[in-house]
PDB file of N, CA and C in Angstrom:
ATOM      1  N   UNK A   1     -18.796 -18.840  12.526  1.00  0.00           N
ATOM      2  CA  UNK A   1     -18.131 -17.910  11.642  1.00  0.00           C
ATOM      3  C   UNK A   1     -18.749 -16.532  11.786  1.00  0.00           C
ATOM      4  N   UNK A   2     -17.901 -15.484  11.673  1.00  0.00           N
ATOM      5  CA  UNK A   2     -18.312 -14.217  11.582  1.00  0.00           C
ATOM      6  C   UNK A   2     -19.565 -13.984  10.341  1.00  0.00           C
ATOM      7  N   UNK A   3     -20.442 -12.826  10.563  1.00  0.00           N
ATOM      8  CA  UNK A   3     -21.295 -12.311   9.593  1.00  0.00           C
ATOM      9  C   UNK A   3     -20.147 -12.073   8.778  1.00  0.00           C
ATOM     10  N   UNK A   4     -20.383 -12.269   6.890  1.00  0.00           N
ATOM     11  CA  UNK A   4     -19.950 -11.164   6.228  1.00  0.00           C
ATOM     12  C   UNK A   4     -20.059  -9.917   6.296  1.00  0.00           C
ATOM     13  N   UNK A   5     -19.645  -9.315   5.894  1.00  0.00           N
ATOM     14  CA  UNK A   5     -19.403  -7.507   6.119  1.00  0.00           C
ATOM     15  C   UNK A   5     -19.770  -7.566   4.387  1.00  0.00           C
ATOM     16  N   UNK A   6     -20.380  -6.205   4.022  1.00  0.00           N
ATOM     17  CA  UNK A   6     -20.842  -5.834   2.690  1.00  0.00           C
ATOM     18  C   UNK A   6     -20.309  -5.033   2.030  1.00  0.00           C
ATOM     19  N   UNK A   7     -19.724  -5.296   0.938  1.00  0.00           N
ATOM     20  CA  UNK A   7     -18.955  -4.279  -0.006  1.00  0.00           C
ATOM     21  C   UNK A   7     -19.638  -3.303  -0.240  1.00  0.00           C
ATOM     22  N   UNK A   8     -19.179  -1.857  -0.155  1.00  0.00           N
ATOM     23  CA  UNK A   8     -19.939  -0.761   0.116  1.00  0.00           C
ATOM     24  C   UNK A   8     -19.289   0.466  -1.235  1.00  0.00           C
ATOM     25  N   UNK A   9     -18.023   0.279  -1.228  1.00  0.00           N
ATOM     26  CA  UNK A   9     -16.981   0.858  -1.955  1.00  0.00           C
ATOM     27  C   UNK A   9     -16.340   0.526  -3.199  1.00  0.00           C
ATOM     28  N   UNK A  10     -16.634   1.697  -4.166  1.00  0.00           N
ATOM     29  CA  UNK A  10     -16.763   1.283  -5.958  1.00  0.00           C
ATOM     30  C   UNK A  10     -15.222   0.429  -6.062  1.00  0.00           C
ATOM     31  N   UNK A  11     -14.475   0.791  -5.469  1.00  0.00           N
ATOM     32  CA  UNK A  11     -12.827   0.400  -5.701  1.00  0.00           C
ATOM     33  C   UNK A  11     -12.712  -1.411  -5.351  1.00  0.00           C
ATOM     34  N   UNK A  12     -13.603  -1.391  -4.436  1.00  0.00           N
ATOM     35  CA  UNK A  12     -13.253  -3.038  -3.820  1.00  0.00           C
ATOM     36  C   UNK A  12     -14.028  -3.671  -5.050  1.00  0.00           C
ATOM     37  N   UNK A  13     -15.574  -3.205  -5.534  1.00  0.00           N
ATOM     38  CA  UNK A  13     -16.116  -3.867  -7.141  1.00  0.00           C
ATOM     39  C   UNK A  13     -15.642  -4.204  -8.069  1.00  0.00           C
ATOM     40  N   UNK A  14     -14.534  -2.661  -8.588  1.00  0.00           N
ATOM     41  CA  UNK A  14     -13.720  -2.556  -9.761  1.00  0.00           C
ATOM     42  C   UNK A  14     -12.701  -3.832  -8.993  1.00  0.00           C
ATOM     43  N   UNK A  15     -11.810  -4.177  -8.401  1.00  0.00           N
ATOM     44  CA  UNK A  15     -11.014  -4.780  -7.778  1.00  0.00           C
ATOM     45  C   UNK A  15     -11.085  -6.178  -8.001  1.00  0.00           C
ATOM     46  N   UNK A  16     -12.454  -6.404  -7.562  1.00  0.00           N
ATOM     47  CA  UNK A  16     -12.768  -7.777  -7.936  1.00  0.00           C
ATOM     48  C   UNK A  16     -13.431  -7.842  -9.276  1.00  0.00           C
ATOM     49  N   UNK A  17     -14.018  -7.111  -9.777  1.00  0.00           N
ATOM     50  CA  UNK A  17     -14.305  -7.413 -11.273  1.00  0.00           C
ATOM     51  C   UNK A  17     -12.581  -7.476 -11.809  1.00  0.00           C
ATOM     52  N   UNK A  18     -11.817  -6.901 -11.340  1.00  0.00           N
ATOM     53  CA  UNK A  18     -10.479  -6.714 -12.442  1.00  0.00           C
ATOM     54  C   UNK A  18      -9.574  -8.003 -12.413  1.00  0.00           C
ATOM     55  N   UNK A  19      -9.504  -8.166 -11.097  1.00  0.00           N
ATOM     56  CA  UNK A  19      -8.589  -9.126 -10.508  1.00  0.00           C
ATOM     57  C   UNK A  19      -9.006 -10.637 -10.076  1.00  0.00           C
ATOM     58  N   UNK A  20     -10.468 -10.633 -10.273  1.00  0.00           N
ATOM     59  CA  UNK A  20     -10.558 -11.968  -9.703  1.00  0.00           C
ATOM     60  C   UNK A  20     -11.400 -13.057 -10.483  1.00  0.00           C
ATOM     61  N   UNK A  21     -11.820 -14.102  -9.814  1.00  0.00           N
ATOM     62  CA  UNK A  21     -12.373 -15.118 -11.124  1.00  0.00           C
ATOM     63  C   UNK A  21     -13.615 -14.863 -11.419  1.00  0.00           C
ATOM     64  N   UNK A  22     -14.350 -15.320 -12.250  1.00  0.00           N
ATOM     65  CA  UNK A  22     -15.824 -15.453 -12.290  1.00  0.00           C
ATOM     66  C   UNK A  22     -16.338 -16.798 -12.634  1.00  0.00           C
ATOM     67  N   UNK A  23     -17.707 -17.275 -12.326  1.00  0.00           N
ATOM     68  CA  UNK A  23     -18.096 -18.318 -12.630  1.00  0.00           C
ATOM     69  C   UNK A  23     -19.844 -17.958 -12.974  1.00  0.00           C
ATOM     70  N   UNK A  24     -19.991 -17.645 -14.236  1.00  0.00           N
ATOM     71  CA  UNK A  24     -21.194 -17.817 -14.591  1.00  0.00           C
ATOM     72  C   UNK A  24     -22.341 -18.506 -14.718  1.00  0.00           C
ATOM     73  N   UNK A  25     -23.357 -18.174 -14.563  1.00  0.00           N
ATOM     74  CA  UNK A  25     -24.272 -18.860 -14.605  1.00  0.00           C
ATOM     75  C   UNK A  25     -25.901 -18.479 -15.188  1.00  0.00           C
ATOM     76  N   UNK A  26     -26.838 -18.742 -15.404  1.00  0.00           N
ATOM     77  CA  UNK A  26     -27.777 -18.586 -16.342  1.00  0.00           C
ATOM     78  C   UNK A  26     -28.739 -17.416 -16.056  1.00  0.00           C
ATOM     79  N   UNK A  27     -28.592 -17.167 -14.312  1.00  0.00           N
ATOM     80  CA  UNK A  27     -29.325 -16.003 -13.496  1.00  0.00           C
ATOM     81  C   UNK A  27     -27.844 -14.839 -13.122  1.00  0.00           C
ATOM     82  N   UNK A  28     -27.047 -15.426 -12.630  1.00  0.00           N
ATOM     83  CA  UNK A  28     -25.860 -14.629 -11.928  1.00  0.00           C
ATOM     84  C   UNK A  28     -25.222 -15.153 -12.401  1.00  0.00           C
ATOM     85  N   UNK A  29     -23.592 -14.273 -12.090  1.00  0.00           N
ATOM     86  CA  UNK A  29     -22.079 -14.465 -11.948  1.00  0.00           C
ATOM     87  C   UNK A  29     -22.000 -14.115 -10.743  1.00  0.00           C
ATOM     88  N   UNK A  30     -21.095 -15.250 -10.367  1.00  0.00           N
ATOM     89  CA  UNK A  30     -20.330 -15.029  -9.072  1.00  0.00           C
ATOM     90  C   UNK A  30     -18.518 -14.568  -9.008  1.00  0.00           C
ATOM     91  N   UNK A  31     -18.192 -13.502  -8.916  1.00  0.00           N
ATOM     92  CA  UNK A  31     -16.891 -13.180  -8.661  1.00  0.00           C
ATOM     93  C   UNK A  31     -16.330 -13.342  -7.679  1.00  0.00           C
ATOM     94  N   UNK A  32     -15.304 -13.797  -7.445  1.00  0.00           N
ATOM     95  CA  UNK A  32     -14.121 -14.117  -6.218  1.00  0.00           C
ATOM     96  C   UNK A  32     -13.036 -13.889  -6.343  1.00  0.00           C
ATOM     97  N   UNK A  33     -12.220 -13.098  -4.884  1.00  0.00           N
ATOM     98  CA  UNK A  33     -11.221 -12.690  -5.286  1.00  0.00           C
ATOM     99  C   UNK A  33     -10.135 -12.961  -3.314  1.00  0.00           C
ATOM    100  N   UNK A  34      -9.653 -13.905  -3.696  1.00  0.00           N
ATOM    101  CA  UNK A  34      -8.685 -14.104  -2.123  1.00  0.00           C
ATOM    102  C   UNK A  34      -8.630 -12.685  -1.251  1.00  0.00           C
ATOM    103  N   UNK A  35      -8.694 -12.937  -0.082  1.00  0.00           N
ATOM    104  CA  UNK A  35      -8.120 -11.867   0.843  1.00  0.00           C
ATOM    105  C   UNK A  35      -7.591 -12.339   1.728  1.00  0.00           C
ATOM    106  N   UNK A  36      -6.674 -11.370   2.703  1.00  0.00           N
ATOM    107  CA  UNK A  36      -5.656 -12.113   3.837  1.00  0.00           C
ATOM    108  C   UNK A  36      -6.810 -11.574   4.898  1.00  0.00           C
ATOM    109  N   UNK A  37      -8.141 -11.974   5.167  1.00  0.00           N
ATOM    110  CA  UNK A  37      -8.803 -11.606   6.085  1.00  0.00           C
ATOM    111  C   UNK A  37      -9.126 -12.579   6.785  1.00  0.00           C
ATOM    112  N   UNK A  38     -10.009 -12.956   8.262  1.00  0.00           N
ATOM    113  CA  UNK A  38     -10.464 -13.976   8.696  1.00  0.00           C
ATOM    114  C   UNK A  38     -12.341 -13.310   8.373  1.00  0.00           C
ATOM    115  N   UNK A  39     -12.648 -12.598   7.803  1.00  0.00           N
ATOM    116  CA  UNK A  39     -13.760 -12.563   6.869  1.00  0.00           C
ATOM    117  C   UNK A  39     -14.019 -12.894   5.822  1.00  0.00           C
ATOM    118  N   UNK A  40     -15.206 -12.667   5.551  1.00  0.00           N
ATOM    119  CA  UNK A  40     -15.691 -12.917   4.258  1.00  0.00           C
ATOM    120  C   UNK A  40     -16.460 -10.958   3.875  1.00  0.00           C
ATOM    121  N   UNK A  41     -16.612 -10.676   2.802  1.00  0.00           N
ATOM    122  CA  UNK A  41     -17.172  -9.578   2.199  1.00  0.00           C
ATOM    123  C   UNK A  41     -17.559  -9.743   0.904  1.00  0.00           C
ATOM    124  N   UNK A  42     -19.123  -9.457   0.854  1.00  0.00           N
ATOM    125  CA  UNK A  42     -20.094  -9.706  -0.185  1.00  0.00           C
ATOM    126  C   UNK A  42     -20.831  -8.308  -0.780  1.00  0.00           C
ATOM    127  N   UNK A  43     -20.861  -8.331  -1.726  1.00  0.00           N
ATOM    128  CA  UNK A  43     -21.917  -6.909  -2.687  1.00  0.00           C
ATOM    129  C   UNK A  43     -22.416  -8.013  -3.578  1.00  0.00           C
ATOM    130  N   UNK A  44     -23.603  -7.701  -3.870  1.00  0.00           N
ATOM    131  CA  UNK A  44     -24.771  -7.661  -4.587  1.00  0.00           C
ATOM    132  C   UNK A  44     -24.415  -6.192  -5.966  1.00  0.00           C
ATOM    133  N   UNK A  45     -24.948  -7.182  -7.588  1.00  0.00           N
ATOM    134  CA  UNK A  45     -24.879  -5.686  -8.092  1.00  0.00           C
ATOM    135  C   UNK A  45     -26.050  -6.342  -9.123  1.00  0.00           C
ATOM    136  N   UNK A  46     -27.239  -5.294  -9.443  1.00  0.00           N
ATOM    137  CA  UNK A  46     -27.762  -5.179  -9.940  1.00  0.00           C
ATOM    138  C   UNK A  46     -28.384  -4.476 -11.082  1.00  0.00           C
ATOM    139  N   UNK A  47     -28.136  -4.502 -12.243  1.00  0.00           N
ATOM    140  CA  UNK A  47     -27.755  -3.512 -13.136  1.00  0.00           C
ATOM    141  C   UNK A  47     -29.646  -2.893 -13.586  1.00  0.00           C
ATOM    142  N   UNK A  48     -29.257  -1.986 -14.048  1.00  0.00           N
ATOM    143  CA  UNK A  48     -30.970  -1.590 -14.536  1.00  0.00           C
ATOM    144  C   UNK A  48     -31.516  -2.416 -16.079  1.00  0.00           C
ATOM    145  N   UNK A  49     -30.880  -3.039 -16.231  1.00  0.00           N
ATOM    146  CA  UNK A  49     -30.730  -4.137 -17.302  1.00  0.00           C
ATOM    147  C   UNK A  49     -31.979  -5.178 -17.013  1.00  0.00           C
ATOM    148  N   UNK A  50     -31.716  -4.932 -15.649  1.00  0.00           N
ATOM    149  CA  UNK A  50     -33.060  -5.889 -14.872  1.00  0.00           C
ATOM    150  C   UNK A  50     -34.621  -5.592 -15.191  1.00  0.00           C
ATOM    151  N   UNK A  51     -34.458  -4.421 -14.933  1.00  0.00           N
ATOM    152  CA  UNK A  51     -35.865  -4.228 -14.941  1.00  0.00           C
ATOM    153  C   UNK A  51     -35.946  -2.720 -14.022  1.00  0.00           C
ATOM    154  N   UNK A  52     -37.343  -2.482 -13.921  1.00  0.00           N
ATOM    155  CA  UNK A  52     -37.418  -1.224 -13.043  1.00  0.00           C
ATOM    156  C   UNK A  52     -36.900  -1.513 -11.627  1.00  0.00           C
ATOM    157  N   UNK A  53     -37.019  -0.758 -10.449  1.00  0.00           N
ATOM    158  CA  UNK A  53     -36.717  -0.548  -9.016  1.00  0.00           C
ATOM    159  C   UNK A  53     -37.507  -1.944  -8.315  1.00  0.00           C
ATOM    160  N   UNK A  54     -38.459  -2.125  -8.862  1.00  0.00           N
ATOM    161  CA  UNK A  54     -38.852  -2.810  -8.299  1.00  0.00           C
ATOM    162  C   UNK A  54     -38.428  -4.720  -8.087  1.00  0.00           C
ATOM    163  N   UNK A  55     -38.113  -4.811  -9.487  1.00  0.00           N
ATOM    164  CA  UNK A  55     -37.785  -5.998 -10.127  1.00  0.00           C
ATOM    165  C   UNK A  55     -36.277  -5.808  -9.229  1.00  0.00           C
ATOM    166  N   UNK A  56     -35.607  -4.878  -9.445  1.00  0.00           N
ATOM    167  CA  UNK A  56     -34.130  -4.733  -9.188  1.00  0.00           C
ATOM    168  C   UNK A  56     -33.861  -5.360  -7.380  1.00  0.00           C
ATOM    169  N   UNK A  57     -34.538  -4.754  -6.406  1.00  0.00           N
ATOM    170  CA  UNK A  57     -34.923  -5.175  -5.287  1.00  0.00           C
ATOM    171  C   UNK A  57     -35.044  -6.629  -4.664  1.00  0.00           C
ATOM    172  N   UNK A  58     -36.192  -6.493  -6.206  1.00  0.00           N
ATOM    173  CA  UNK A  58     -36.288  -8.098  -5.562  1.00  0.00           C
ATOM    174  C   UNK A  58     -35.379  -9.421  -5.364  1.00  0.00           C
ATOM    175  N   UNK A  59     -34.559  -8.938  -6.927  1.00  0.00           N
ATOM    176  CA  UNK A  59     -33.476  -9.654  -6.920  1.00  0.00           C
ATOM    177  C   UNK A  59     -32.626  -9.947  -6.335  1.00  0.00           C
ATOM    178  N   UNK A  60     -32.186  -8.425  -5.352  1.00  0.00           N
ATOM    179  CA  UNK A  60     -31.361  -8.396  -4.615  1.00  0.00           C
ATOM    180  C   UNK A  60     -31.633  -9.263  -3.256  1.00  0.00           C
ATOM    181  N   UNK A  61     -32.998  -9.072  -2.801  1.00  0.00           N
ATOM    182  CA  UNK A  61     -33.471  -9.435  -1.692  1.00  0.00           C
ATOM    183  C   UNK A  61     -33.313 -10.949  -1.972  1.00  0.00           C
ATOM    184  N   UNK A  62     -33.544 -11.483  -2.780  1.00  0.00           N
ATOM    185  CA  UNK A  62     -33.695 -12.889  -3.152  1.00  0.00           C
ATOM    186  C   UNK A  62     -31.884 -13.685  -3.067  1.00  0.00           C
ATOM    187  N   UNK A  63     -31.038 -12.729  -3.807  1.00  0.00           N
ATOM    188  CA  UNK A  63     -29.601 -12.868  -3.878  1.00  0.00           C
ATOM    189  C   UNK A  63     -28.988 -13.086  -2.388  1.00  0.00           C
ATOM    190  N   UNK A  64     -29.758 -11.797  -1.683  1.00  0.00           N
ATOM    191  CA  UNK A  64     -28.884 -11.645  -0.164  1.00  0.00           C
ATOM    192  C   UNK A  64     -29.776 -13.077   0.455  1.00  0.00           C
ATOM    193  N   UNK A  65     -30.416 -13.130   0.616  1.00  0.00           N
ATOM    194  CA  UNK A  65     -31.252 -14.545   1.528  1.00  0.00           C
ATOM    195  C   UNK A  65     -30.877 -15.273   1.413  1.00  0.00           C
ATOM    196  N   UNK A  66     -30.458 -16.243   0.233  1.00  0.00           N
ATOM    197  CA  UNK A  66     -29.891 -17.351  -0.351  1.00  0.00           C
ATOM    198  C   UNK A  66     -28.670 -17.128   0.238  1.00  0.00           C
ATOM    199  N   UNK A  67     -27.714 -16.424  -0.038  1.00  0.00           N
ATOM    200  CA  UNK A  67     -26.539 -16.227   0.653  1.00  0.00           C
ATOM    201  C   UNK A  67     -26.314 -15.995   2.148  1.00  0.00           C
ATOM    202  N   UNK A  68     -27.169 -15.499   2.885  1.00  0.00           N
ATOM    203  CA  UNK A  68     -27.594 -15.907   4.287  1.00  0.00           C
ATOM    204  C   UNK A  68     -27.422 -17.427   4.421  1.00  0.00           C
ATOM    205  N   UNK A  69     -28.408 -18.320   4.069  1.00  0.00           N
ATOM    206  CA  UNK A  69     -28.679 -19.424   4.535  1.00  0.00           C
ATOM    207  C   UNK A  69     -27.138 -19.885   4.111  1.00  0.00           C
ATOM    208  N   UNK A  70     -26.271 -20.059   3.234  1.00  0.00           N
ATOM    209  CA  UNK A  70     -25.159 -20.466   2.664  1.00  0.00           C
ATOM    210  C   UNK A  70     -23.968 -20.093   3.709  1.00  0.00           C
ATOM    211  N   UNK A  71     -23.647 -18.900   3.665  1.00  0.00           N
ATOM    212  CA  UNK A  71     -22.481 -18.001   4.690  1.00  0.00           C
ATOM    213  C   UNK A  71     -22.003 -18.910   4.946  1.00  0.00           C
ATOM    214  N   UNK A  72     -22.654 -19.364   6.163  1.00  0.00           N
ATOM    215  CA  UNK A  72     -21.984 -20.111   7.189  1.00  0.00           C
ATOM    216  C   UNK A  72     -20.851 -21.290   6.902  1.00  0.00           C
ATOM    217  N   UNK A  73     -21.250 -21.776   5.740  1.00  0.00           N
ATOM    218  CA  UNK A  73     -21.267 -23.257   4.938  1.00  0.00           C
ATOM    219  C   UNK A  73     -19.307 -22.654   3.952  1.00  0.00           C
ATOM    220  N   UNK A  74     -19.398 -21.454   4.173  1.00  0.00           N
ATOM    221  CA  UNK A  74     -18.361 -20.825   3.221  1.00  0.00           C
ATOM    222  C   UNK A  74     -16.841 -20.504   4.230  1.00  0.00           C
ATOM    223  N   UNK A  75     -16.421 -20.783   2.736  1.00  0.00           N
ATOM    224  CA  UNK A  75     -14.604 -20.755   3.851  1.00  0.00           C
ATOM    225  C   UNK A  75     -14.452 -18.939   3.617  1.00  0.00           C
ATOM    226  N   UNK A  76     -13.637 -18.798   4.956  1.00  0.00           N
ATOM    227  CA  UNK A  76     -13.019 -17.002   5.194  1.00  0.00           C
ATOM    228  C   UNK A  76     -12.154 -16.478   4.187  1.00  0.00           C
ATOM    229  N   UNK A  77     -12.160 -15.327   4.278  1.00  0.00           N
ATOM    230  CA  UNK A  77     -10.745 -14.772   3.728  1.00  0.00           C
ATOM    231  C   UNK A  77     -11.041 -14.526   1.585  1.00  0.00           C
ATOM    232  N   UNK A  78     -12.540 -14.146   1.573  1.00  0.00           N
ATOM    233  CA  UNK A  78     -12.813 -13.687   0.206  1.00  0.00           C
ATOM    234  C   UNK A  78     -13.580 -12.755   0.343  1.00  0.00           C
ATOM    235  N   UNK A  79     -13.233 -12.023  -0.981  1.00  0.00           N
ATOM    236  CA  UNK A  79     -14.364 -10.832  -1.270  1.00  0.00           C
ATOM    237  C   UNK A  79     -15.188 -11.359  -3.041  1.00  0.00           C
ATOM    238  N   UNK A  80     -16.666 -11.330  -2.426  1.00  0.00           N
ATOM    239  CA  UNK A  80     -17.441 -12.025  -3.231  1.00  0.00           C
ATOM    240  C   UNK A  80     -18.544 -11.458  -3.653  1.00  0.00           C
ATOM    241  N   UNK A  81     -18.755 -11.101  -4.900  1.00  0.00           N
ATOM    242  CA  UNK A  81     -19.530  -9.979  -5.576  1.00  0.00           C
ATOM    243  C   UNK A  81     -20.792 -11.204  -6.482  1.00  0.00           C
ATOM    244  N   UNK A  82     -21.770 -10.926  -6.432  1.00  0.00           N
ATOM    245  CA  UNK A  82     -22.762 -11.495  -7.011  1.00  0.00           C
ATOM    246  C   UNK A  82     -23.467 -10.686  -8.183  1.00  0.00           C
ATOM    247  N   UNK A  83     -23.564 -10.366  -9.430  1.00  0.00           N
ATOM    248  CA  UNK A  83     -24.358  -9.845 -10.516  1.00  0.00           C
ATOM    249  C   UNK A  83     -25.211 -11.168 -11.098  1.00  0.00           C
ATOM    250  N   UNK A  84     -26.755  -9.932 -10.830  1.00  0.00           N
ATOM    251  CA  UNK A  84     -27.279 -10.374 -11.525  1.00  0.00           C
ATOM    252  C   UNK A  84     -27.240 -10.255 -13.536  1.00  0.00           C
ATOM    253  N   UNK A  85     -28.089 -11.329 -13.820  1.00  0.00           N
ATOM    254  CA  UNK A  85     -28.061 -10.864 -15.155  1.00  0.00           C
ATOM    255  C   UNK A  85     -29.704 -11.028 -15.256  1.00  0.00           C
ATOM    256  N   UNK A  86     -29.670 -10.692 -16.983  1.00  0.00           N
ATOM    257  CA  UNK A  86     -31.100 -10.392 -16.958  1.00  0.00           C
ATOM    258  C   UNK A  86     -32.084 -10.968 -16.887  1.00  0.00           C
ATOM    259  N   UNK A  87     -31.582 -12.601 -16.958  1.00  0.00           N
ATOM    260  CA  UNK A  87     -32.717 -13.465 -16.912  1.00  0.00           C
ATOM    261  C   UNK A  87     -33.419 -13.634 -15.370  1.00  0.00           C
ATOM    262  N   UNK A  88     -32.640 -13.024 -14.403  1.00  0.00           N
ATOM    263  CA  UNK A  88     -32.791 -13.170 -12.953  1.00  0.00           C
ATOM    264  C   UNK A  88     -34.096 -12.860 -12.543  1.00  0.00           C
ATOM    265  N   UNK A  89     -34.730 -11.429 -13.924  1.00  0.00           N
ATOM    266  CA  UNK A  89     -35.788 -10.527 -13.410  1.00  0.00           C
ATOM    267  C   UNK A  89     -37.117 -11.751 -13.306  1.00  0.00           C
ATOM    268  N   UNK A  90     -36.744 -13.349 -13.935  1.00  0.00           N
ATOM    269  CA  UNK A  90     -38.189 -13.947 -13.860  1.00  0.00           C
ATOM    270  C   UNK A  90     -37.876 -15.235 -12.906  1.00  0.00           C
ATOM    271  N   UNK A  91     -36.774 -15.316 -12.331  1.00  0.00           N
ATOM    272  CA  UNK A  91     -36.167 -16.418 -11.428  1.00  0.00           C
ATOM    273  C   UNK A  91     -36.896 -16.462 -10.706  1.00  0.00           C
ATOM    274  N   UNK A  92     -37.336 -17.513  -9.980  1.00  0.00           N
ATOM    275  CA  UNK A  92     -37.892 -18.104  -8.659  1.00  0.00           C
ATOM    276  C   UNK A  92     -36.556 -17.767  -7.341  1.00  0.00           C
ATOM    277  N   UNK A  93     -37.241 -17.786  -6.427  1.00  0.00           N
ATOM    278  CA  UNK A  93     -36.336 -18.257  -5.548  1.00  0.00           C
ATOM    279  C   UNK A  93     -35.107 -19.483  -5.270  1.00  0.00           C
ATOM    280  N   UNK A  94     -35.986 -20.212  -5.688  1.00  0.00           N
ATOM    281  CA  UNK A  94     -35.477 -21.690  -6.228  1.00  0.00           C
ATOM    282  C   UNK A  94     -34.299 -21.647  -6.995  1.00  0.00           C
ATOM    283  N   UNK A  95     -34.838 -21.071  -8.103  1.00  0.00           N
ATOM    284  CA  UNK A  95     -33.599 -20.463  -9.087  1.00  0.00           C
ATOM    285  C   UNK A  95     -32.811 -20.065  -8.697  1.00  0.00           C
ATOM    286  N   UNK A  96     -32.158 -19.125  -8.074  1.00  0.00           N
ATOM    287  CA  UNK A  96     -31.845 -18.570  -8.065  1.00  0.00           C
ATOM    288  C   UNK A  96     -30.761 -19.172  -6.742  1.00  0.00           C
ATOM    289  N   UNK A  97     -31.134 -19.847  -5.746  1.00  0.00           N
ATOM    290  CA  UNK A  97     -30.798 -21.081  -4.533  1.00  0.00           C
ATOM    291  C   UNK A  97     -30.264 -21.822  -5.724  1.00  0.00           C
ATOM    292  N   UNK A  98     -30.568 -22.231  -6.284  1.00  0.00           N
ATOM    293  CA  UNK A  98     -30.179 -23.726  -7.383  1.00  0.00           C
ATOM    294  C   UNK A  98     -28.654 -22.906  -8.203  1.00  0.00           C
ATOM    295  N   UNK A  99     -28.863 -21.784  -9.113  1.00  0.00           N
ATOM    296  CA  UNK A  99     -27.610 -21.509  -9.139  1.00  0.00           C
ATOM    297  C   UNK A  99     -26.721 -20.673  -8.173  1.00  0.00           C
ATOM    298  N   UNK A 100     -26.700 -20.179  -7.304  1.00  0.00           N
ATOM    299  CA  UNK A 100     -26.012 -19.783  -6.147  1.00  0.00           C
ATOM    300  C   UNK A 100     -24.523 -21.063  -6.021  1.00  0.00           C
ATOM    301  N   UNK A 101     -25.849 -21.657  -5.342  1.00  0.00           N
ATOM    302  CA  UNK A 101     -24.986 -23.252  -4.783  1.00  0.00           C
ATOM    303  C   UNK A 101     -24.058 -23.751  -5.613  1.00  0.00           C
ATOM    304  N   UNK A 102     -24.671 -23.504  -7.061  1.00  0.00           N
ATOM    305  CA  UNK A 102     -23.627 -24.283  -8.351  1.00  0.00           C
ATOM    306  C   UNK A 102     -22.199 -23.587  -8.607  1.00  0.00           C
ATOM    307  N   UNK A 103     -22.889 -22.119  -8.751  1.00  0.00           N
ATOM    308  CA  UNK A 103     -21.545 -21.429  -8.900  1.00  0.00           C
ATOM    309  C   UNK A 103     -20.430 -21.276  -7.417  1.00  0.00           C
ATOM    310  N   UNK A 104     -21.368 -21.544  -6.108  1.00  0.00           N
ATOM    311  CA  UNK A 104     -20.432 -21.813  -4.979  1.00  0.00           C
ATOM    312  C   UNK A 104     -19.725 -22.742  -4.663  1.00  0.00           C
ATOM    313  N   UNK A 105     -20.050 -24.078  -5.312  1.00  0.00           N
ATOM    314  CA  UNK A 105     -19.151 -25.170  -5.181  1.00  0.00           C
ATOM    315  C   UNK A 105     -18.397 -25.076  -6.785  1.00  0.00           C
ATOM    316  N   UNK A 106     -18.694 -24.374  -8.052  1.00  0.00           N
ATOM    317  CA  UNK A 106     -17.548 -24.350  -9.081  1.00  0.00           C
ATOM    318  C   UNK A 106     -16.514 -23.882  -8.611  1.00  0.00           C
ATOM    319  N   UNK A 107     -16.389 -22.479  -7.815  1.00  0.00           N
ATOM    320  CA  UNK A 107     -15.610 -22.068  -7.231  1.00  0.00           C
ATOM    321  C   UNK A 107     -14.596 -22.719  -6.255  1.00  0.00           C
ATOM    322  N   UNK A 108     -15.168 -23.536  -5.550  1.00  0.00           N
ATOM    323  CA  UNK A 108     -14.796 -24.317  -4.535  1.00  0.00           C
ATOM    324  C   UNK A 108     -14.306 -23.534  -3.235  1.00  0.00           C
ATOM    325  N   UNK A 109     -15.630 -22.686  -2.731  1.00  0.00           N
ATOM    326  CA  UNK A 109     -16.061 -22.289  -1.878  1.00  0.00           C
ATOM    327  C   UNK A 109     -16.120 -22.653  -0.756  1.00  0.00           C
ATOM    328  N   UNK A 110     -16.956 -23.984  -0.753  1.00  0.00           N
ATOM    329  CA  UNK A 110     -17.224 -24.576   0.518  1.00  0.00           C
ATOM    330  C   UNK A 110     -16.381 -25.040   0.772  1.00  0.00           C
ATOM    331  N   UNK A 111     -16.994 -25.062   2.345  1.00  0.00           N
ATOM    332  CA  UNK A 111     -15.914 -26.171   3.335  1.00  0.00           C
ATOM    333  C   UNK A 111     -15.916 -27.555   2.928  1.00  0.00           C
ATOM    334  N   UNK A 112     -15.168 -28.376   3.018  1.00  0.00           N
ATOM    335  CA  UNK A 112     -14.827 -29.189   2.684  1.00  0.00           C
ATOM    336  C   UNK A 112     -15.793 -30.714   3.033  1.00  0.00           C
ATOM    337  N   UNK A 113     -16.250 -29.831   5.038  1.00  0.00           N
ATOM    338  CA  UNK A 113     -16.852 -30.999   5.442  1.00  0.00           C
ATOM    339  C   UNK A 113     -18.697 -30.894   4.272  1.00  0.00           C
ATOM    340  N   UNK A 114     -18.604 -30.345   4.142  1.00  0.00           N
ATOM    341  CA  UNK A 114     -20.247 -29.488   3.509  1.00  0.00           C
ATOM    342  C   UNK A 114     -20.440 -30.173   2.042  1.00  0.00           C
ATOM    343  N   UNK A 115     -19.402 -31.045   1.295  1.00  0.00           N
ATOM    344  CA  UNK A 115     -19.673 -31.209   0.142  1.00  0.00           C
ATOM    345  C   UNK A 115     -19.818 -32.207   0.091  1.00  0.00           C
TER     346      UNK A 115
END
């Protein structure tokens, strides 16, 4: 499967915050929203709710990795926005892997052979 490509542009955020589902969870929400693409496209959003620059980072770094190892495992043709929330600022890695996965199969994300 192709790399995702990264949501870069406030309109595609608003877009999928407006238009598409969410599935919450105790660290993140995961938003999803169909596209007629043979990609996938992901943003990370991290609010200052988190914590300082530093905390904020980490999260992110922790968000994008987990979703690395996953990608592959994910069907094409969505744009998929990840917010953290505030409890994220004391998540493990673990955590944070543990709800990823949950809210990726609520969704019903994965491929089919993968579950």
């Amino acid at each position: 499967m192709k790399v995702p490509e990264k949501i870069k542009k406030n309109y595609l955020f608003k877009k999928v915050y407006s238009k598409g589902k969410y599935y919450a969870e105790s660290c993140l929400v995961l938003y999803v929203l169909k596209n007629n693409e043979d990609t996938n496209k992901v943003g990370y959003s991290v609010s200052k709710k988190i914590g300082n620059s530093v905390k904020r980072n980490r999260v992110k770094r922790l968000m994008r990795e987990n979703f690395r190892k996953i990608s592959d495992k994910i069907k094409p043709g969505y744009l998929i926005v990840f917010t953290a929330r505030p409890k994220s600022s004391e998540a493990s890695y673990y955590d944070i892997e543990r709800e990823m996965i949950n809210a990726v199969k609520r969704a019903r994300l994965f491929k089919e052979d993968v579950e």
